[in-house]
C-alpha atoms as a PDB file:
ATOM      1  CA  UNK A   1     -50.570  11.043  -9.821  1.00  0.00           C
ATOM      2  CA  UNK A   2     -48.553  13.997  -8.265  1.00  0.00           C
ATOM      3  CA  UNK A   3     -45.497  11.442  -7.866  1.00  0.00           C
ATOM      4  CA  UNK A   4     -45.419  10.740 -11.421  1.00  0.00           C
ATOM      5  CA  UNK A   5     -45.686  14.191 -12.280  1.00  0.00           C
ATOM      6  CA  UNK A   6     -42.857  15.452  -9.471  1.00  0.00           C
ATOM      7  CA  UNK A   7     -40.613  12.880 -11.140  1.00  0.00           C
ATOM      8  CA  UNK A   8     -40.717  14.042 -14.471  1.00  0.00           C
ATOM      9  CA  UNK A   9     -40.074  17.690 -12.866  1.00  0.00           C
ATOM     10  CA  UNK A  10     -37.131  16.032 -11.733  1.00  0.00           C
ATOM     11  CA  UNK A  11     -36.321  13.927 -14.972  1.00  0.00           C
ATOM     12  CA  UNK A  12     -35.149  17.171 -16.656  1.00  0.00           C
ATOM     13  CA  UNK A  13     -32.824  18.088 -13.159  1.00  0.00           C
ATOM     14  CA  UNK A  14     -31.296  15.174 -12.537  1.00  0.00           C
ATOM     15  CA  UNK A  15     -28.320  13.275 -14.384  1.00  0.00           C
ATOM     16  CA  UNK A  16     -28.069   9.838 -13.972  1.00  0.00           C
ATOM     17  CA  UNK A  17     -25.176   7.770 -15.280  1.00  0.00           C
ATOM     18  CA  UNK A  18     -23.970   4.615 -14.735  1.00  0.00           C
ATOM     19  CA  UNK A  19     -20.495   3.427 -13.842  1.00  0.00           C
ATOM     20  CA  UNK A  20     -20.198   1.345 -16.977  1.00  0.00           C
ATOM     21  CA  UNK A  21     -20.791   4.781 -18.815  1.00  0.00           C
ATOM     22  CA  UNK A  22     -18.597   6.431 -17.296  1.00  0.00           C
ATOM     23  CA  UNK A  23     -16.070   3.906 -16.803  1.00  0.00           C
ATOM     24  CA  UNK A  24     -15.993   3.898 -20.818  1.00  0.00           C
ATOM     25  CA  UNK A  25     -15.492   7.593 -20.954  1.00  0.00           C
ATOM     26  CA  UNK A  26     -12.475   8.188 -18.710  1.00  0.00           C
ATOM     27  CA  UNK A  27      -9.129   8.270 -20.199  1.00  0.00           C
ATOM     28  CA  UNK A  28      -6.711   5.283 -19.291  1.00  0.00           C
ATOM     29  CA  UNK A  29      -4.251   5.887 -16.363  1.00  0.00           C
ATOM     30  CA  UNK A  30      -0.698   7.108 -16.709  1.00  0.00           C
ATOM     31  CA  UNK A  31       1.456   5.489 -14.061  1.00  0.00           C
ATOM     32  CA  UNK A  32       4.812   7.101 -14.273  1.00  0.00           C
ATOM     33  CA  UNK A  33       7.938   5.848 -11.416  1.00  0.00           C
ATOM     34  CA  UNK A  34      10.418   8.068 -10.794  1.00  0.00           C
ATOM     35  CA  UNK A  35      13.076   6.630  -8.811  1.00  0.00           C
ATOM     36  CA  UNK A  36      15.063   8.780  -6.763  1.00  0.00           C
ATOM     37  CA  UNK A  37      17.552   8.246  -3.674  1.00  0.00           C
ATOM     38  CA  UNK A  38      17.098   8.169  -0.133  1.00  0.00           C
ATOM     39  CA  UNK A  39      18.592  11.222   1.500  1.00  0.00           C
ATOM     40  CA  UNK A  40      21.282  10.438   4.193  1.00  0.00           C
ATOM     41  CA  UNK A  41      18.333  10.752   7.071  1.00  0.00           C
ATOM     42  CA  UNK A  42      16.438   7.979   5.346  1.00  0.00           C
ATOM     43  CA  UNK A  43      19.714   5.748   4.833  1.00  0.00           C
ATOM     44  CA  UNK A  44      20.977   5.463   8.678  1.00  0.00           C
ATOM     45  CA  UNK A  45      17.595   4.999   9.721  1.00  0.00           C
ATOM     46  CA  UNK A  46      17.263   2.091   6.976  1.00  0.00           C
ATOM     47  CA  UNK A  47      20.214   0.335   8.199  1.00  0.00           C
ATOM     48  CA  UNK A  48      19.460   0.835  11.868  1.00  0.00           C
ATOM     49  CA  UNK A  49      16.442  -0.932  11.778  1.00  0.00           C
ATOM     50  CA  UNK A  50      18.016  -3.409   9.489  1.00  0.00           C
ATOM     51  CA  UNK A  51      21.279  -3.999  12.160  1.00  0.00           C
ATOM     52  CA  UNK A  52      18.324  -3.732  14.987  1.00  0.00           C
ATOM     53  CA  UNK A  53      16.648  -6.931  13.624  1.00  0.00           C
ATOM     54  CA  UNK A  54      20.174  -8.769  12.245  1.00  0.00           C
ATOM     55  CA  UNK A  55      19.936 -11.353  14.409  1.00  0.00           C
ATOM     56  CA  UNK A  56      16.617 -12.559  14.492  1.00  0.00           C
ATOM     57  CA  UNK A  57      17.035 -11.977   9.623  1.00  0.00           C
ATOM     58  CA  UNK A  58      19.880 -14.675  10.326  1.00  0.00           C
ATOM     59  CA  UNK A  59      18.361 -16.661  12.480  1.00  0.00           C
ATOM     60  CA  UNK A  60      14.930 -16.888   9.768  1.00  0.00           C
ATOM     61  CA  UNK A  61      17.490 -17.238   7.075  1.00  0.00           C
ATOM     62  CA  UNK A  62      19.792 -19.868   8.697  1.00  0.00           C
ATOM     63  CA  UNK A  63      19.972 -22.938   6.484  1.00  0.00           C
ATOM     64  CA  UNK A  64      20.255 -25.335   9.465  1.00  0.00           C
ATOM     65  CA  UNK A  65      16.644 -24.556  10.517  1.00  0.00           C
ATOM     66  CA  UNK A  66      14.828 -28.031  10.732  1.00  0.00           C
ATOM     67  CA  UNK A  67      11.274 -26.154  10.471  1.00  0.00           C
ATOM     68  CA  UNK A  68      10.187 -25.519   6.678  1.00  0.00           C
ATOM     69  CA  UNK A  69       6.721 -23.174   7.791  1.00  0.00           C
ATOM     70  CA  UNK A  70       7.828 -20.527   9.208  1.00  0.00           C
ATOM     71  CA  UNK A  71       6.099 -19.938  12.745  1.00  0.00           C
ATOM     72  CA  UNK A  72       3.599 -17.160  13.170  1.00  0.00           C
ATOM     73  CA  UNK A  73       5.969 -15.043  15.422  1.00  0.00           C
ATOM     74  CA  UNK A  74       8.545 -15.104  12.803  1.00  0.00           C
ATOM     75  CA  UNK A  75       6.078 -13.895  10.319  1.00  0.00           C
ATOM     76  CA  UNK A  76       5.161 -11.241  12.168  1.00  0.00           C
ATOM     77  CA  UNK A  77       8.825 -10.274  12.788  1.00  0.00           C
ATOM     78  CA  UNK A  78       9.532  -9.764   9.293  1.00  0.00           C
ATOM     79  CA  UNK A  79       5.883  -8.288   8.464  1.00  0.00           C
ATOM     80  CA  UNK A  80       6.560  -5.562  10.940  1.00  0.00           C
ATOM     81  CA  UNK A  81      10.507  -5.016   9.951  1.00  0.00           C
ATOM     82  CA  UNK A  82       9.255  -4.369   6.166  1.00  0.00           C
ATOM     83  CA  UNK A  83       6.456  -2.070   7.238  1.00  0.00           C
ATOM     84  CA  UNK A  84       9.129  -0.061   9.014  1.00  0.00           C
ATOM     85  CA  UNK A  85      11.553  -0.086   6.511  1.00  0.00           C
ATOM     86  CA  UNK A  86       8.575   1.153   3.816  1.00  0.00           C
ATOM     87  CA  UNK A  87       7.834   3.915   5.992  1.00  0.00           C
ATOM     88  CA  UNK A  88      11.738   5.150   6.472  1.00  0.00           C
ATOM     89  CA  UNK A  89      11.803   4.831   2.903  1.00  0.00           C
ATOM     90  CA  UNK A  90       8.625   7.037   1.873  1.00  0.00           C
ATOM     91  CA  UNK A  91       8.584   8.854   5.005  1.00  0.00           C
ATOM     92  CA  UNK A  92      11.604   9.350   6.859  1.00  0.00           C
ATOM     93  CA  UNK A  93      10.160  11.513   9.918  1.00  0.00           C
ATOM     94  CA  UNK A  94       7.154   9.616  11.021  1.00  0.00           C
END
């Protein structure tokens, strides 16, 4: 009896919504790209880890290469090589 009576104090405090209701409310997102150049910093450290990794690129990108799957070192090689090149790119002294 006090519980039902506490949560109807309550009742007239509290908001509840649900995320479909609020979902329907907010506005649609804006995604705007500006595209801008990488400043000289960013640029040699681009192409040094590029010329760092050159000959293990050719060697994944040789034509000759009897194995179609590439192995799981290899993938890792060119998972970590993009990371570091996204990171030059959006932030050069990290």
């Amino acid at each position: 009896k006090t519980l039902l009576s506490a949560n109807k104090l309550l009742n007239l405090f509290m908001l509840r919504r649900l995320k479909a209701e609020v979902e329907k409310m907010m506005p649609k997102k804006i995604e705007t790209k500006i595209l801008c150049p990488l400043s000289s910093t960013q640029v040699s450290l681009y192409k040094s880890y590029l010329m760092k990794d050159m000959d293990s690129i050719i060697r994944l990108s040789d034509k000759n290469d009897t194995a179609k799957t590439p192995s799981k070192l290899n993938y890792n090689l060119l998972k970590n090589l993009v990371m570091q090149l996204r990171k030059c790119s959006l932030h050069p002294y990290l």
